[in-house]
C-alpha atoms as a PDB file:
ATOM      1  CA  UNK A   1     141.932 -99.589 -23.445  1.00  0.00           C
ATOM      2  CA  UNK A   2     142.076-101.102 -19.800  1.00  0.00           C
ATOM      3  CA  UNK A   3     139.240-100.211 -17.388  1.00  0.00           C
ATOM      4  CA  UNK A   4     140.030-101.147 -13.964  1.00  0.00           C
ATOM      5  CA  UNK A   5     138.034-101.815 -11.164  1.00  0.00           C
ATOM      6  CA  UNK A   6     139.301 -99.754  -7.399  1.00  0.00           C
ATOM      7  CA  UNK A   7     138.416-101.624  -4.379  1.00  0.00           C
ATOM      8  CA  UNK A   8     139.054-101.252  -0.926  1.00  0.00           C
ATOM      9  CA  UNK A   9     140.146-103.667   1.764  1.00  0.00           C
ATOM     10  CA  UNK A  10     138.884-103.861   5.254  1.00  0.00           C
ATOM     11  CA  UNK A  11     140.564-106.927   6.735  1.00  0.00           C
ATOM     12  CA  UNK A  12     140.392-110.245   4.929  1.00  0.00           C
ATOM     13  CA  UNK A  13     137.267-108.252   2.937  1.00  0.00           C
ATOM     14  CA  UNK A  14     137.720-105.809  -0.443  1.00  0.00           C
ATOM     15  CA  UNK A  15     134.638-103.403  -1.077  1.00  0.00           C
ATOM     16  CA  UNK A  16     134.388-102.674  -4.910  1.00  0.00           C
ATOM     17  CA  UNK A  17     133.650 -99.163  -5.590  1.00  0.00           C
ATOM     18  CA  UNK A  18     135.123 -97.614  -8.348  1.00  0.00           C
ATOM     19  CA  UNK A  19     136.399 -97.527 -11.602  1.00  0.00           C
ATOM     20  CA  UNK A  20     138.939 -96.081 -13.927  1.00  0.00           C
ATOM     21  CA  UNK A  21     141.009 -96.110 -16.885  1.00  0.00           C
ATOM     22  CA  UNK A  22     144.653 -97.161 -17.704  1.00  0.00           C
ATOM     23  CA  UNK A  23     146.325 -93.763 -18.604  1.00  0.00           C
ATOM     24  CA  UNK A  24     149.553 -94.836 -18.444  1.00  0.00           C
ATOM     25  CA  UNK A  25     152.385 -97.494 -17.371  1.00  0.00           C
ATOM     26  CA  UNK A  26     151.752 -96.715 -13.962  1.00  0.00           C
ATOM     27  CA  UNK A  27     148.559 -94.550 -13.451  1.00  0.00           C
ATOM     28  CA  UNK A  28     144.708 -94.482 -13.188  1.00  0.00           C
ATOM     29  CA  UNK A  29     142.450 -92.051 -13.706  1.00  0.00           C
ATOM     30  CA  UNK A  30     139.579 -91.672 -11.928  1.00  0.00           C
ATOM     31  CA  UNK A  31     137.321 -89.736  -9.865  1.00  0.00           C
ATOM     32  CA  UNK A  32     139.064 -88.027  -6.417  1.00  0.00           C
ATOM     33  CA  UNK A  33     136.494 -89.287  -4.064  1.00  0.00           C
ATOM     34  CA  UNK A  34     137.025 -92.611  -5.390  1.00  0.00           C
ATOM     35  CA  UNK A  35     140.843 -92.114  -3.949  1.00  0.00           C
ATOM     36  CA  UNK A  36     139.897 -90.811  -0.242  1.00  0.00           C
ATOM     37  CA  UNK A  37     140.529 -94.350   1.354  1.00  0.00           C
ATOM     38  CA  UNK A  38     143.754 -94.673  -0.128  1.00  0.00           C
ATOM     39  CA  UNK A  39     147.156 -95.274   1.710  1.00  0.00           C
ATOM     40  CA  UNK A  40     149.177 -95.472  -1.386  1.00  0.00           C
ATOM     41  CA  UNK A  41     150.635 -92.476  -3.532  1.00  0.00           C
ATOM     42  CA  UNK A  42     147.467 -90.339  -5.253  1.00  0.00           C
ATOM     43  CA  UNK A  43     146.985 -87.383  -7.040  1.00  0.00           C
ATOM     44  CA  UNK A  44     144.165 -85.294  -6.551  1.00  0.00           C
ATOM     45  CA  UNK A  45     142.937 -82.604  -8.919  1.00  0.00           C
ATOM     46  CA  UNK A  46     144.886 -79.499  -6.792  1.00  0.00           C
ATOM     47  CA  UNK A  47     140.952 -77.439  -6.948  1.00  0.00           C
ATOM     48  CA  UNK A  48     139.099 -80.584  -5.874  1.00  0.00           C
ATOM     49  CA  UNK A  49     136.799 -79.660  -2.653  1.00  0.00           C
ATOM     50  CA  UNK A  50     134.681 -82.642  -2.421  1.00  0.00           C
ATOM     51  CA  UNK A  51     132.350 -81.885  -4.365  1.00  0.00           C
ATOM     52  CA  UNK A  52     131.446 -82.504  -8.195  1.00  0.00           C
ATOM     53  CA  UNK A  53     133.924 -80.016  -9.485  1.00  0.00           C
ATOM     54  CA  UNK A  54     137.340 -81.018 -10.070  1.00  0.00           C
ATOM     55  CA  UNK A  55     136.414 -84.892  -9.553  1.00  0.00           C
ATOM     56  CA  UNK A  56     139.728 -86.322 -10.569  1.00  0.00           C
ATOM     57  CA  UNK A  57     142.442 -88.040  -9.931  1.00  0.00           C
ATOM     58  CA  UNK A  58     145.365 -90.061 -10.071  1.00  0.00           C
ATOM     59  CA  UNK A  59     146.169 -93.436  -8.305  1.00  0.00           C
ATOM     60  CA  UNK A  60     149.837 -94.676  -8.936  1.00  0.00           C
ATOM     61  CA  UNK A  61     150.266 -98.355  -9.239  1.00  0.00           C
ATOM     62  CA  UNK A  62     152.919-100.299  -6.886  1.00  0.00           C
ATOM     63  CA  UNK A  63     153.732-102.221 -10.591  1.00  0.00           C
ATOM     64  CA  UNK A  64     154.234-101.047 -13.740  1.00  0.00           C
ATOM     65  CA  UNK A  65     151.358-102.437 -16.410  1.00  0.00           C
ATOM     66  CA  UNK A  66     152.776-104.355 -19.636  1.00  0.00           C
ATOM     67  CA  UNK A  67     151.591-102.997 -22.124  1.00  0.00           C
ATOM     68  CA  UNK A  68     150.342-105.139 -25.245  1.00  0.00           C
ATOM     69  CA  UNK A  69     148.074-105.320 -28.280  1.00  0.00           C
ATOM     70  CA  UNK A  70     145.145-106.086 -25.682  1.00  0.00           C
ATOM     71  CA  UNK A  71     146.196-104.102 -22.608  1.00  0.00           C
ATOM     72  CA  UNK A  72     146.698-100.468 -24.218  1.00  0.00           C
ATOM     73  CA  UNK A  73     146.139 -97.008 -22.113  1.00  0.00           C
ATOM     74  CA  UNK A  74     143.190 -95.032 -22.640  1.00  0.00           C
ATOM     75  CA  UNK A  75     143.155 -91.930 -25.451  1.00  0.00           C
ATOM     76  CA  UNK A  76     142.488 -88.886 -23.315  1.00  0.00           C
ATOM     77  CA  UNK A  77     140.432 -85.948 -25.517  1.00  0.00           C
ATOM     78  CA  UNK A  78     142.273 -83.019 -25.471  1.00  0.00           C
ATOM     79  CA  UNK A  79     139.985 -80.590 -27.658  1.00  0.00           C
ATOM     80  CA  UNK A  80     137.483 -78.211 -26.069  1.00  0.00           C
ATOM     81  CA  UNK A  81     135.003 -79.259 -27.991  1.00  0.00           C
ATOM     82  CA  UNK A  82     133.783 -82.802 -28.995  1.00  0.00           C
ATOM     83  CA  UNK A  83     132.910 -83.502 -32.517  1.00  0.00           C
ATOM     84  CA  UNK A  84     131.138 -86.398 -31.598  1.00  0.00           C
ATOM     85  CA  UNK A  85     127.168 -86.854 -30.714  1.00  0.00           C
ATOM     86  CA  UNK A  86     127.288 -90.291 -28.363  1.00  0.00           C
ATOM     87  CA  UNK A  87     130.003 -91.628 -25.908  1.00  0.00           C
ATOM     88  CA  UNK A  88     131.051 -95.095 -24.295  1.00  0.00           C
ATOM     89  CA  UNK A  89     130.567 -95.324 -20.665  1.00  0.00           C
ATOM     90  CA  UNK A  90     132.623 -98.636 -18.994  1.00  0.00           C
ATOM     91  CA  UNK A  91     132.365-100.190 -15.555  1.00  0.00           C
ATOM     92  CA  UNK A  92     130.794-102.828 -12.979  1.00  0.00           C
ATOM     93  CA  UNK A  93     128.145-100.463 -11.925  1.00  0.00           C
ATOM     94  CA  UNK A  94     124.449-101.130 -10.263  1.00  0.00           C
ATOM     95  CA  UNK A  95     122.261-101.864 -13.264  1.00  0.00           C
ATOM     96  CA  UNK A  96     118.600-100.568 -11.253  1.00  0.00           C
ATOM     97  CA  UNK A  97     118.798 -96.715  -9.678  1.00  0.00           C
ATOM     98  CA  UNK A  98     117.432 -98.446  -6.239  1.00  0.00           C
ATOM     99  CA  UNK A  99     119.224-101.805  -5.845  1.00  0.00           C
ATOM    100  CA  UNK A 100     120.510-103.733  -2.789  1.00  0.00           C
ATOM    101  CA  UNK A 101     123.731-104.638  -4.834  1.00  0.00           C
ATOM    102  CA  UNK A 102     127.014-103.192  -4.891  1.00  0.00           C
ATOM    103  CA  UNK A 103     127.835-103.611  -8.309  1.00  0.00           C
ATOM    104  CA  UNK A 104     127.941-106.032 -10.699  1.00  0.00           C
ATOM    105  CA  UNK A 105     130.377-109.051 -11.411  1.00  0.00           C
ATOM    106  CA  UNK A 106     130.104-108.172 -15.435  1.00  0.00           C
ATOM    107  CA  UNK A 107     131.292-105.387 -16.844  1.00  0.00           C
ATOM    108  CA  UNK A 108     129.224-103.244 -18.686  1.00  0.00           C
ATOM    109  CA  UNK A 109     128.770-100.561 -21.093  1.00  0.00           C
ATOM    110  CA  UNK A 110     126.274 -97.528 -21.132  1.00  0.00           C
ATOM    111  CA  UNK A 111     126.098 -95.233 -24.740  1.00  0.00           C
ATOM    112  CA  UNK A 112     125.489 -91.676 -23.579  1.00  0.00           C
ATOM    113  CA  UNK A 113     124.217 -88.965 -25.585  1.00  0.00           C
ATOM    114  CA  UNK A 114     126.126 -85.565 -25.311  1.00  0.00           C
ATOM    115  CA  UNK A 115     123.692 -82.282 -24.751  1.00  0.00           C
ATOM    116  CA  UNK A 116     124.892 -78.711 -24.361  1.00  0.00           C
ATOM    117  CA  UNK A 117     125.684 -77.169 -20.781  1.00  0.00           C
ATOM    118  CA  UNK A 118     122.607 -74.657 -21.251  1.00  0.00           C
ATOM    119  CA  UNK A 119     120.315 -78.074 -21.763  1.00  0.00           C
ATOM    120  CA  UNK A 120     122.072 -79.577 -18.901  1.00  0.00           C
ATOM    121  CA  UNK A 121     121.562 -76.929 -16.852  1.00  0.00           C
ATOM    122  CA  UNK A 122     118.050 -76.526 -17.095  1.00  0.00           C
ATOM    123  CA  UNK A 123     117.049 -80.308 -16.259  1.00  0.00           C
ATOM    124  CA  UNK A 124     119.355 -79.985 -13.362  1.00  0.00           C
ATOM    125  CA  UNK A 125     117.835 -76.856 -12.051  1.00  0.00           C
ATOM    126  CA  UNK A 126     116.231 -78.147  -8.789  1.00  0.00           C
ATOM    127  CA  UNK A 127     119.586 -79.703  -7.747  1.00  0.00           C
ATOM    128  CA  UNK A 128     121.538 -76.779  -8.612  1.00  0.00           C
ATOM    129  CA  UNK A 129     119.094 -74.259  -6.503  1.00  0.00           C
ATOM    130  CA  UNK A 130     118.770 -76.126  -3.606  1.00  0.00           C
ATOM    131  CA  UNK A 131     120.654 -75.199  -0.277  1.00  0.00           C
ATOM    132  CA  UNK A 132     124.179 -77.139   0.199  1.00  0.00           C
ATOM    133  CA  UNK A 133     123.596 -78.358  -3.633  1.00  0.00           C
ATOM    134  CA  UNK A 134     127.178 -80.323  -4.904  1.00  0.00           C
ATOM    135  CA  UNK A 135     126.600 -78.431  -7.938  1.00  0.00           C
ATOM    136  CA  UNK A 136     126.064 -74.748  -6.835  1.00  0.00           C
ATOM    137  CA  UNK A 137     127.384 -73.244  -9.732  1.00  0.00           C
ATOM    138  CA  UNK A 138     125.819 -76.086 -12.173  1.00  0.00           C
ATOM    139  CA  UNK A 139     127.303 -77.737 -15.074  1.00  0.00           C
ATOM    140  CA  UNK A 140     130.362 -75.421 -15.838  1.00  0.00           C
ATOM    141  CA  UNK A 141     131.428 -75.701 -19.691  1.00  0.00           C
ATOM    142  CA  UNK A 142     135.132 -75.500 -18.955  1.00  0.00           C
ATOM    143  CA  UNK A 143     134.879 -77.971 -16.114  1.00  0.00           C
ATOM    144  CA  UNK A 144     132.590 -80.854 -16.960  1.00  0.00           C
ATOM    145  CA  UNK A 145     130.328 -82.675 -19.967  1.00  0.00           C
ATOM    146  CA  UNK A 146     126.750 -83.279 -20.255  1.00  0.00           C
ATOM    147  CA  UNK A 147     125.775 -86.572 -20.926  1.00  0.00           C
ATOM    148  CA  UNK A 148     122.791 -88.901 -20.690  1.00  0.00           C
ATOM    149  CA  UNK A 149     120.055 -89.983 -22.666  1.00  0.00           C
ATOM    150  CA  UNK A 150     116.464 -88.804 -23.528  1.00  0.00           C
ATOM    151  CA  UNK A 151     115.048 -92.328 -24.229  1.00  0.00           C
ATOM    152  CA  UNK A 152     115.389 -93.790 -20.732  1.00  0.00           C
ATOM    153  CA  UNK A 153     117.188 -93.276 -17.139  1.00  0.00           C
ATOM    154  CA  UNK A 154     121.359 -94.130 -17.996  1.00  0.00           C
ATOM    155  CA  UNK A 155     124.148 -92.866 -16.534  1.00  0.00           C
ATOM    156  CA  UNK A 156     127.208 -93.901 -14.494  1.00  0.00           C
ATOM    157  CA  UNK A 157     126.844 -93.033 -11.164  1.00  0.00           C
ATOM    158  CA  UNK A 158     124.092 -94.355  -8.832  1.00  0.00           C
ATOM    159  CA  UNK A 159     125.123 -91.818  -6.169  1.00  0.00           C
ATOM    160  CA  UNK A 160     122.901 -88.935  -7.207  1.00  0.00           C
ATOM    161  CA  UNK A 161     119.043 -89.085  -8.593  1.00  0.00           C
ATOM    162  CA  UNK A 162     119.458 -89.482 -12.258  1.00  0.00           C
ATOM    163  CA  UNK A 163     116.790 -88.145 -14.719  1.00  0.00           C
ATOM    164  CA  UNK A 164     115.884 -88.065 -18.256  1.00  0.00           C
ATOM    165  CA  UNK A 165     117.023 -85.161 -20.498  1.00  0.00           C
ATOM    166  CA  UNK A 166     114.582 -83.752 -22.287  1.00  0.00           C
ATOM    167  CA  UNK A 167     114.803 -83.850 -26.333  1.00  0.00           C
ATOM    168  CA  UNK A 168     115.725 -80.113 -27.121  1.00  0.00           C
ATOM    169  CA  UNK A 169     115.969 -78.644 -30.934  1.00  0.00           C
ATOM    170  CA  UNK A 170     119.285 -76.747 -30.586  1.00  0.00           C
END
């Protein structure tokens, strides 16, 4: 699978921001308001409002990708449910919740625990109350996953508070 990292130019300068995965010859998937900036041809989620519903997207690529035994799209889970208990998270993030970087030059990888939208739902419950919250309506089941990890603070966005989930007997 290729993971790719999305940057952005400003003059002789590129900002690295984002990542995403090869889906295809000619497309990346990643999240929409990683694709605002963009001047090339993108594909955002038709229901995506800026917020954290519907955070997806498509950026075509000017070039079509060559495909080979190491550069292979990504396997994209089509089942409702997901028979397994952990996940593989993928990118060049921040490695400290409060850091003066903006990134990292390594890339790295994050295993994720899955929990239930319910669980989810209930350690998110101060961000999901409060006024002007970008989850309103909380986790929603057909919409999003739940992952994290109730041994320590990991997740793949620094751009929102992250907690630890609670341990829950389900």
């Amino acid at each position: 699978m290729l993971i790719a990292l999305i940057g952005f130019q400003s003059g002789d300068e590129i900002s690295w921001k984002c990542g995403g995965s090869l889906i295809s010859e000619y497309y990346i998937l990643t999240a929409a308001h990683c694709l605002k900036n963009f001047a090339i041809e993108i594909i955002f989620y038709p229901e995506y409002e800026n917020t954290k519903y519907h955070d997806i997207g498509l950026l075509k690529l000017s070039k079509k990708v060559n495909l080979n035994t190491y550069v292979r799209p990504a396997c994209l889970h089509t089942q409702r449910n997901i028979s397994k208990e952990k996940a593989i998270a993928a990118g060049w993030g921040n490695i400290e919740f409060i850091s003066i970087m903006e990134g990292n030059n390594d890339l790295l990888k994050v295993v994720l625990e899955f929990f239930s939208t319910e669980k989810c739902n209930e350690t998110y419950t101060s961000y999901i109350t409060k006024e002007n919250s970008v989850l309103e309506n909380g986790i929603v089941e057909d919409l999003m996953i739940c992952a994290g990890s109730t041994t320590d603070i990991k997740n793949t966005c620094q751009k929102v508070k992250q907690v630890k989930l609670n341990r829950w007997d389900t």
